[in-house]
Each structure stands twice: as structure tokens, then as C-alpha cells.
C-alpha atoms as a PDB file:
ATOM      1  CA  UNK A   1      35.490  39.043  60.887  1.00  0.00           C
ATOM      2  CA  UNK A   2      37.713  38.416  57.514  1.00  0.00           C
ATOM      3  CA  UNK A   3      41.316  38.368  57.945  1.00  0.00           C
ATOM      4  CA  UNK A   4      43.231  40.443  55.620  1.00  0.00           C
ATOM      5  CA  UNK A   5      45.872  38.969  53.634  1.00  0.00           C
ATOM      6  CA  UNK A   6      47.410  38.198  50.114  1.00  0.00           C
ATOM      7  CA  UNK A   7      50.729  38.576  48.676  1.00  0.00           C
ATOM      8  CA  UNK A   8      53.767  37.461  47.448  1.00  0.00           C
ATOM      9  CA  UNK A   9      57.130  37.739  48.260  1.00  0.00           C
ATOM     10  CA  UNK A  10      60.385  36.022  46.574  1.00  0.00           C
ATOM     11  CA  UNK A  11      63.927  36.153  47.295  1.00  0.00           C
ATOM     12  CA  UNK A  12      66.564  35.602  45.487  1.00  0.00           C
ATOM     13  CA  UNK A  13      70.741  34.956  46.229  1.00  0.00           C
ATOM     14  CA  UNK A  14      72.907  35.395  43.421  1.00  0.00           C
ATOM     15  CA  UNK A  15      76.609  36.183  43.177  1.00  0.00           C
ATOM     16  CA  UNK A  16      76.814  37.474  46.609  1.00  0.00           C
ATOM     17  CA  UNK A  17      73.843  39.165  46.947  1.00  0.00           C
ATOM     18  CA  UNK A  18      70.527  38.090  48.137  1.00  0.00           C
ATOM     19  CA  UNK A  19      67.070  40.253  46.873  1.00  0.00           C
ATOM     20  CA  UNK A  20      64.064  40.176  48.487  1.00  0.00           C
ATOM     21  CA  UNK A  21      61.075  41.814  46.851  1.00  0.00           C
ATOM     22  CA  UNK A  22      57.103  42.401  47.676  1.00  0.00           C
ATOM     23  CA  UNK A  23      54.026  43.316  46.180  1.00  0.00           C
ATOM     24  CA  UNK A  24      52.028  45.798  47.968  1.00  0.00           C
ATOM     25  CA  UNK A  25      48.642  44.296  47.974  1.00  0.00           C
ATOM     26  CA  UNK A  26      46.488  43.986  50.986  1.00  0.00           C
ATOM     27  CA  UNK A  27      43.187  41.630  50.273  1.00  0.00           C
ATOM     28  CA  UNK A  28      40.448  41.552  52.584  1.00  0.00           C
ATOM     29  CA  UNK A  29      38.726  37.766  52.081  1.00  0.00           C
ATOM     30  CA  UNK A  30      38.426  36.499  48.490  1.00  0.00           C
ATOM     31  CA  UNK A  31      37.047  39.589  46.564  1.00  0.00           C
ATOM     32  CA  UNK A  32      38.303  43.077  48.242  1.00  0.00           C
ATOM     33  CA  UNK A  33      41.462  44.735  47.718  1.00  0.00           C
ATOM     34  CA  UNK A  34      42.258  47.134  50.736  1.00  0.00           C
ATOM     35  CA  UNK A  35      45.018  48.569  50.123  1.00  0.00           C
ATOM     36  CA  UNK A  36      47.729  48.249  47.234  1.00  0.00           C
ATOM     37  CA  UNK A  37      50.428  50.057  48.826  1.00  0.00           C
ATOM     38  CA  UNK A  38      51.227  48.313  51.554  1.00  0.00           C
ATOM     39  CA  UNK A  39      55.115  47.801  52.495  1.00  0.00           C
ATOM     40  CA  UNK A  40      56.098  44.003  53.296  1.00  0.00           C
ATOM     41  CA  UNK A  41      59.346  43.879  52.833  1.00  0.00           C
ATOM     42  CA  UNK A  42      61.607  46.115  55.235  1.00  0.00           C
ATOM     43  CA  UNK A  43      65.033  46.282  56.625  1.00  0.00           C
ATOM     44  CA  UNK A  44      65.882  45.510  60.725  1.00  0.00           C
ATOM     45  CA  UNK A  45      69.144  45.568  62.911  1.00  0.00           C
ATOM     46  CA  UNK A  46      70.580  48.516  61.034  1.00  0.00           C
ATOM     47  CA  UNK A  47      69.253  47.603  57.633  1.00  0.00           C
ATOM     48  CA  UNK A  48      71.804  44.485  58.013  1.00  0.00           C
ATOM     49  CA  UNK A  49      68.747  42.143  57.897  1.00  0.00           C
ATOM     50  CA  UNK A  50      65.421  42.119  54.957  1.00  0.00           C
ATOM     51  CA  UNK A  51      62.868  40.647  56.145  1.00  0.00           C
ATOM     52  CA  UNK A  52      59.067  39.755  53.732  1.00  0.00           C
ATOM     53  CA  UNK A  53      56.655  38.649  54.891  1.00  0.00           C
ATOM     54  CA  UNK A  54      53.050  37.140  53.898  1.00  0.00           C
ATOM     55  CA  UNK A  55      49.851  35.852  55.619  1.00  0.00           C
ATOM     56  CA  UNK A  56      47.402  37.381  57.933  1.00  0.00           C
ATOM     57  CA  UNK A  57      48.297  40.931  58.767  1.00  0.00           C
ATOM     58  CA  UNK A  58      48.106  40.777  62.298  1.00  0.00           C
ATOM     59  CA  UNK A  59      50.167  37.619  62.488  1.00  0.00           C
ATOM     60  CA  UNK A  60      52.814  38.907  59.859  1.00  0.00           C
ATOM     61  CA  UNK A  61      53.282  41.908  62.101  1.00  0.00           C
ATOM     62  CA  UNK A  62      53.915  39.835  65.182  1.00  0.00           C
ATOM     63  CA  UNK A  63      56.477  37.404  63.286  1.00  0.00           C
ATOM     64  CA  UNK A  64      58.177  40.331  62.304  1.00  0.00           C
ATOM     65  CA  UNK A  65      58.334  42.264  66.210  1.00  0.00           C
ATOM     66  CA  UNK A  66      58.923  39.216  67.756  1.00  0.00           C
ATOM     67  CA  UNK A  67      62.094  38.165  65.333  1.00  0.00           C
ATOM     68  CA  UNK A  68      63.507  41.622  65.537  1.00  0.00           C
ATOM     69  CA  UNK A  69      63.580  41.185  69.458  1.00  0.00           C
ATOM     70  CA  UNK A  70      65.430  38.240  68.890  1.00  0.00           C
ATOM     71  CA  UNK A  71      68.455  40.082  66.374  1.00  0.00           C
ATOM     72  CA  UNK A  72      68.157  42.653  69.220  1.00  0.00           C
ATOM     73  CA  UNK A  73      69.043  40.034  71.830  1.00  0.00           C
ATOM     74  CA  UNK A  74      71.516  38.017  69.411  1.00  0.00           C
ATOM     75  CA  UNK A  75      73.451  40.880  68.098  1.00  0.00           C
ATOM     76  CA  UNK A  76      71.988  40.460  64.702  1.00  0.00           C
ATOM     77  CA  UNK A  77      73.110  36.820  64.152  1.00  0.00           C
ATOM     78  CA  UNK A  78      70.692  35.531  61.539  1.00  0.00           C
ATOM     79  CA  UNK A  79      70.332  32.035  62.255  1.00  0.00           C
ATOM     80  CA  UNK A  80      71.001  32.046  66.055  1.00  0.00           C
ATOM     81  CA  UNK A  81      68.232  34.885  66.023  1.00  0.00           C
ATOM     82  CA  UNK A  82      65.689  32.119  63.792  1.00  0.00           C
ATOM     83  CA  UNK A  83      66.612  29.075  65.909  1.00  0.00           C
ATOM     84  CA  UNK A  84      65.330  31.271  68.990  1.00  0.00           C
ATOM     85  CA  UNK A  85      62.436  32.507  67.826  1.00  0.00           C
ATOM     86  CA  UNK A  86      61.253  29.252  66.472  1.00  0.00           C
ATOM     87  CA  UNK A  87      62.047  27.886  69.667  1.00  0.00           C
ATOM     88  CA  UNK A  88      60.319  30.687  71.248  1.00  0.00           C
ATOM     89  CA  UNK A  89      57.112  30.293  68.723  1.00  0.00           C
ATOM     90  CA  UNK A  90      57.049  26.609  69.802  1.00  0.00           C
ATOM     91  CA  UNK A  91      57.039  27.269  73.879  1.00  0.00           C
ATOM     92  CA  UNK A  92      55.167  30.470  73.678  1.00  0.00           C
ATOM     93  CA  UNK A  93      51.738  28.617  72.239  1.00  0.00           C
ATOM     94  CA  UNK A  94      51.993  31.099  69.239  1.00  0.00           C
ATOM     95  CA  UNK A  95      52.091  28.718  66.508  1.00  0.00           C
ATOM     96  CA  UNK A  96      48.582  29.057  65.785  1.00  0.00           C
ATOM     97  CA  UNK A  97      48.794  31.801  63.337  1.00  0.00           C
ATOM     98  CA  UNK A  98      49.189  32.185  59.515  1.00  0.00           C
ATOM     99  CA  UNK A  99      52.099  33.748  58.481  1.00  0.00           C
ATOM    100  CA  UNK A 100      55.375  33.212  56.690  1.00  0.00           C
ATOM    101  CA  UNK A 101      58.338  35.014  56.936  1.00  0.00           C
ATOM    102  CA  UNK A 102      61.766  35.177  54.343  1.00  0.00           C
ATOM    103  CA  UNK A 103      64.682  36.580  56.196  1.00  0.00           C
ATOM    104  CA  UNK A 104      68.062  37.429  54.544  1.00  0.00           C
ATOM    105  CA  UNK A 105      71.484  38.997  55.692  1.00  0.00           C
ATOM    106  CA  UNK A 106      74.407  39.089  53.445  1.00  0.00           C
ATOM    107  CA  UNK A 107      75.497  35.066  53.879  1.00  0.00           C
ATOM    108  CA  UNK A 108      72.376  33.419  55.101  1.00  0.00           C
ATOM    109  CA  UNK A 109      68.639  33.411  53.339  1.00  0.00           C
ATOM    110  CA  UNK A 110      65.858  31.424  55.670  1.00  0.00           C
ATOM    111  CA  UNK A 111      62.264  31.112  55.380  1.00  0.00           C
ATOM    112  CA  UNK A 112      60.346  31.211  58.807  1.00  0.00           C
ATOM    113  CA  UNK A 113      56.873  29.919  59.994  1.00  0.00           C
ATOM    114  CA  UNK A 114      53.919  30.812  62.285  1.00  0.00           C
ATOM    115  CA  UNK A 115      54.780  27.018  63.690  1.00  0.00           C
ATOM    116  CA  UNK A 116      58.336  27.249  64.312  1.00  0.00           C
ATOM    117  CA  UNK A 117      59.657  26.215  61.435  1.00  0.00           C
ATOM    118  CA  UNK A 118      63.574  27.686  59.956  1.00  0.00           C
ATOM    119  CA  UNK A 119      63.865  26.594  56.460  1.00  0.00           C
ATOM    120  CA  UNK A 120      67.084  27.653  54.259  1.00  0.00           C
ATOM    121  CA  UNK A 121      66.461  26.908  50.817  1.00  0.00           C
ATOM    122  CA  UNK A 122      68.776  25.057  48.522  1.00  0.00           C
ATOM    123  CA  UNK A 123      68.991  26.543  45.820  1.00  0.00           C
ATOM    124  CA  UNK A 124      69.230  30.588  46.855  1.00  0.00           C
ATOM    125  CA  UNK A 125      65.382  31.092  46.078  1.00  0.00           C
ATOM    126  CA  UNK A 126      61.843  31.340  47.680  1.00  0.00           C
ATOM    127  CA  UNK A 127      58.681  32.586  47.699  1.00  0.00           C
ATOM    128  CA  UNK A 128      55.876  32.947  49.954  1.00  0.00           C
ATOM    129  CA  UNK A 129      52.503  33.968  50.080  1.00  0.00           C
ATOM    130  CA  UNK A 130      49.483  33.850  47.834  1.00  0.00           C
ATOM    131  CA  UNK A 131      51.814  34.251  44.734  1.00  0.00           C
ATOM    132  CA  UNK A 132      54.694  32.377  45.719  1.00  0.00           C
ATOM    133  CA  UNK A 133      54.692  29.115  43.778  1.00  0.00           C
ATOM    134  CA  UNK A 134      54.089  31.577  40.440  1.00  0.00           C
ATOM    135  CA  UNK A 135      57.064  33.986  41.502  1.00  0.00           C
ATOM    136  CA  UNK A 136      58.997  31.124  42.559  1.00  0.00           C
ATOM    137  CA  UNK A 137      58.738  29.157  39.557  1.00  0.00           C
ATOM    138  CA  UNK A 138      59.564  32.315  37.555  1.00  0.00           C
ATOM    139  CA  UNK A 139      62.207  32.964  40.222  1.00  0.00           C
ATOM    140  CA  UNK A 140      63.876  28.993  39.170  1.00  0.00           C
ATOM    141  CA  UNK A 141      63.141  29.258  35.320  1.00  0.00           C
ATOM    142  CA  UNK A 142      65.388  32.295  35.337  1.00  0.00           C
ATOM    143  CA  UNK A 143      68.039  31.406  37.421  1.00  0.00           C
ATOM    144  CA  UNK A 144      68.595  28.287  35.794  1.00  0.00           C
ATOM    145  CA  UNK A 145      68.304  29.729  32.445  1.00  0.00           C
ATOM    146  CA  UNK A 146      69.954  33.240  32.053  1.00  0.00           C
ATOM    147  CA  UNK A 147      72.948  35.663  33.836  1.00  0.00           C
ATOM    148  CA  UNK A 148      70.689  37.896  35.469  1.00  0.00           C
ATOM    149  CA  UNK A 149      71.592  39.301  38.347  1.00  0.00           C
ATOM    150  CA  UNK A 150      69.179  38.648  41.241  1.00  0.00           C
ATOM    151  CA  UNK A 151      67.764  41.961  41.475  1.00  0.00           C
ATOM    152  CA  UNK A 152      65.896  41.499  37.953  1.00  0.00           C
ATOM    153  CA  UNK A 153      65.195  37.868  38.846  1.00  0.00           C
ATOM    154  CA  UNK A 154      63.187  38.695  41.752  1.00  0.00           C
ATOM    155  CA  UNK A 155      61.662  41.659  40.274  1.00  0.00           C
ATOM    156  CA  UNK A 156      60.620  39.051  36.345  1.00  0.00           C
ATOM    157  CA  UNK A 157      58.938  36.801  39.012  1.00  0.00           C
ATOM    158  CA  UNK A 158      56.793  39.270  40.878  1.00  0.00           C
ATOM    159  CA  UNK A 159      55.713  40.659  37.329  1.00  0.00           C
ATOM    160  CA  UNK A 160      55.128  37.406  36.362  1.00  0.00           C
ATOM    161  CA  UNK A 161      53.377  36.841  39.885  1.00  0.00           C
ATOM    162  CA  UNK A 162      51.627  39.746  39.853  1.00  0.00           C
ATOM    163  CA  UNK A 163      50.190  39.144  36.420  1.00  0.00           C
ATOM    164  CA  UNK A 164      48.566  35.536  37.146  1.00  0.00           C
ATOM    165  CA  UNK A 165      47.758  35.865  40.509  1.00  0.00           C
ATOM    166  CA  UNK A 166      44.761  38.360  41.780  1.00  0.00           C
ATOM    167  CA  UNK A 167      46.301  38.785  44.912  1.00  0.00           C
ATOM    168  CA  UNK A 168      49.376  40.161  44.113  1.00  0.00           C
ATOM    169  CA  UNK A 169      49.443  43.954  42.121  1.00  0.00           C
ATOM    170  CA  UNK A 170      52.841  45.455  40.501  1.00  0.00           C
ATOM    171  CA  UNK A 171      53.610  48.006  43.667  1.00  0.00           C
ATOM    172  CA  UNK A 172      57.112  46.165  44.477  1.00  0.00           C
ATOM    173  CA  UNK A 173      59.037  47.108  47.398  1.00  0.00           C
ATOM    174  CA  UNK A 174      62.013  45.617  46.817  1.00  0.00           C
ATOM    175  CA  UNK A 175      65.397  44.962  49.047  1.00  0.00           C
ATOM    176  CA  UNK A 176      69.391  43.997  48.841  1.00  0.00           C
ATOM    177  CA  UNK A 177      71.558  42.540  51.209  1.00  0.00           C
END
């Protein structure tokens, strides 16, 4: 059975505030789009927290459940809540799964793996996901380059994403924190 996945995601901290944006394409294996709607960015603990995320559907959905239990249990504490749940990924004998997650509160923006893995960029931007290294490399270009604020950073990249990657369509759900 085909796995269905296929996105992008980028985020983006600028001034204080930290954008995380989404296409809303859903791929099933290398040639079918199933759905181009889809929502993969969202808010959690009291829309304190944005979460994206990209990679099998299935496996996405699970990051995503099991990290909210963890803000749940770590009253919304970003980085205790990651440090957990990579701990937890790495004792539980989950880590065989193919997803990426970007997390993002209004201080702290962390990218998260299927094998355990809390990364916290250096620079204030990533991107995941089929599209990531072309939204990301927008994402850089521009930050380096002009005054935008993040919000039209992140959305240039997934444009830019969206138009050189077939796995990524212009349906953006996009996020602040």
C-alpha cells in the first residue's frame, strides 16, 4: 500500500515573531494528488504553540498527538515538552517512522524528528518536507536580503516552493506566534 505524503512547510522568526506556513497538498506515491486542501500547520496548548508538519500522514499525525500530550503534561513549555518526547520517541521503539515536525512558541522555534531528534535552527528559519530545501532557500535569500517581515518571507518561499516543486500546491495555511 502507498503511503501518502508531500509537502512543505517553512518557518520563519523575525523581529519577535516566528511564522510558520503550509501547503495543503496531500500526494499519494509519485504521481497522485489526493487532496490539496489538507491543513498541516495548526495551533496546540491554547493556540500558544504552531506546530507543521511533513512526511507520511499517519506518522505526521502521531508526532503531532504524541507532542501535544507532552505540552499537556509540561504546561506548555516548548523545549522541556521536545526533550520529552524525543526521549519518549527513542524508548518507545517509535523512531521508525517518516515524519518531521517544526514547532514554534513565541521565544523558541525547533524542528523535531520521527528518530528523536530536537533541532533549533540558527538562523530563525526552516523548512521541511518535500519542498523544504526550495522554501528554505527562498526563506534565507530573503531574510538576508530585504526588511520583510516574516509573515511575507514564509509566505515568497512557499510560492516559490510551490512553483518548483510538484508536491507542494499554493493552498497555504499559514500561522503566527
Amino acid at each position: 500500500m502507498e503511503q501518502f505524503k508531500g509537502t512543505t512547510i517553512v518557518a520563519v522568526k523575525r523581529d519577535g515573531k516566528t511564522v510558520i506556513a503550509g501547503d495543503g497538498q496531500v500526494t499519494m506515491g509519485q504521481s497522485i494528488i489526493f487532496k490539496g486542501k489538507a491543513h498541516k500547520v495548526r495551533r496546540l496548548y491554547d493556540d500558544k504553540v504552531v506546530v507543521g508538519f511533513a512526511g507520511g500522514t499517519a506518522d505526521a499525525f502521531f508526532m503531532c498527538e504524541e507532542f501535544e500530550k507532552m505540552l499537556n503534561k509540561y504546561s506548555g513549555s516548548l523545549m522541556r515538552s521536545s526533550v520529552e518526547y524525543a526521549k519518549s520517541i527513542r524508548s518507545g521503539g517509535h523512531n521508525n517512522s517518516e515524519a518531521l515536525m517544526i514547532v514554534a512558541d513565541k521565544s523558541t522555534l525547533l524542528v523535531l524528528t520521527s528518530a528523536g531528534d530536537v533541532i533549533e535552527p540558527d538562523d530563525g528559519v526552516c523548512a521541511i518536507g518535500s519542498g523544504g530545501n526550495f522554501a528554505l532557500s527562498a526563506a534565507k535569500a530573503l531574510i538576508n536580503n530585504t526588511k520583510l517581515d516574516a509573515k511575507t518571507i514564509a509566505l515568497k518561499a512557499m510560492e516559490i516552493a510551490s512553483e518548483i516543486c510538484v508536491f507542494t500546491n499554493n493552498n497555504f495555511v499559514v500561522e503566527e506566534v
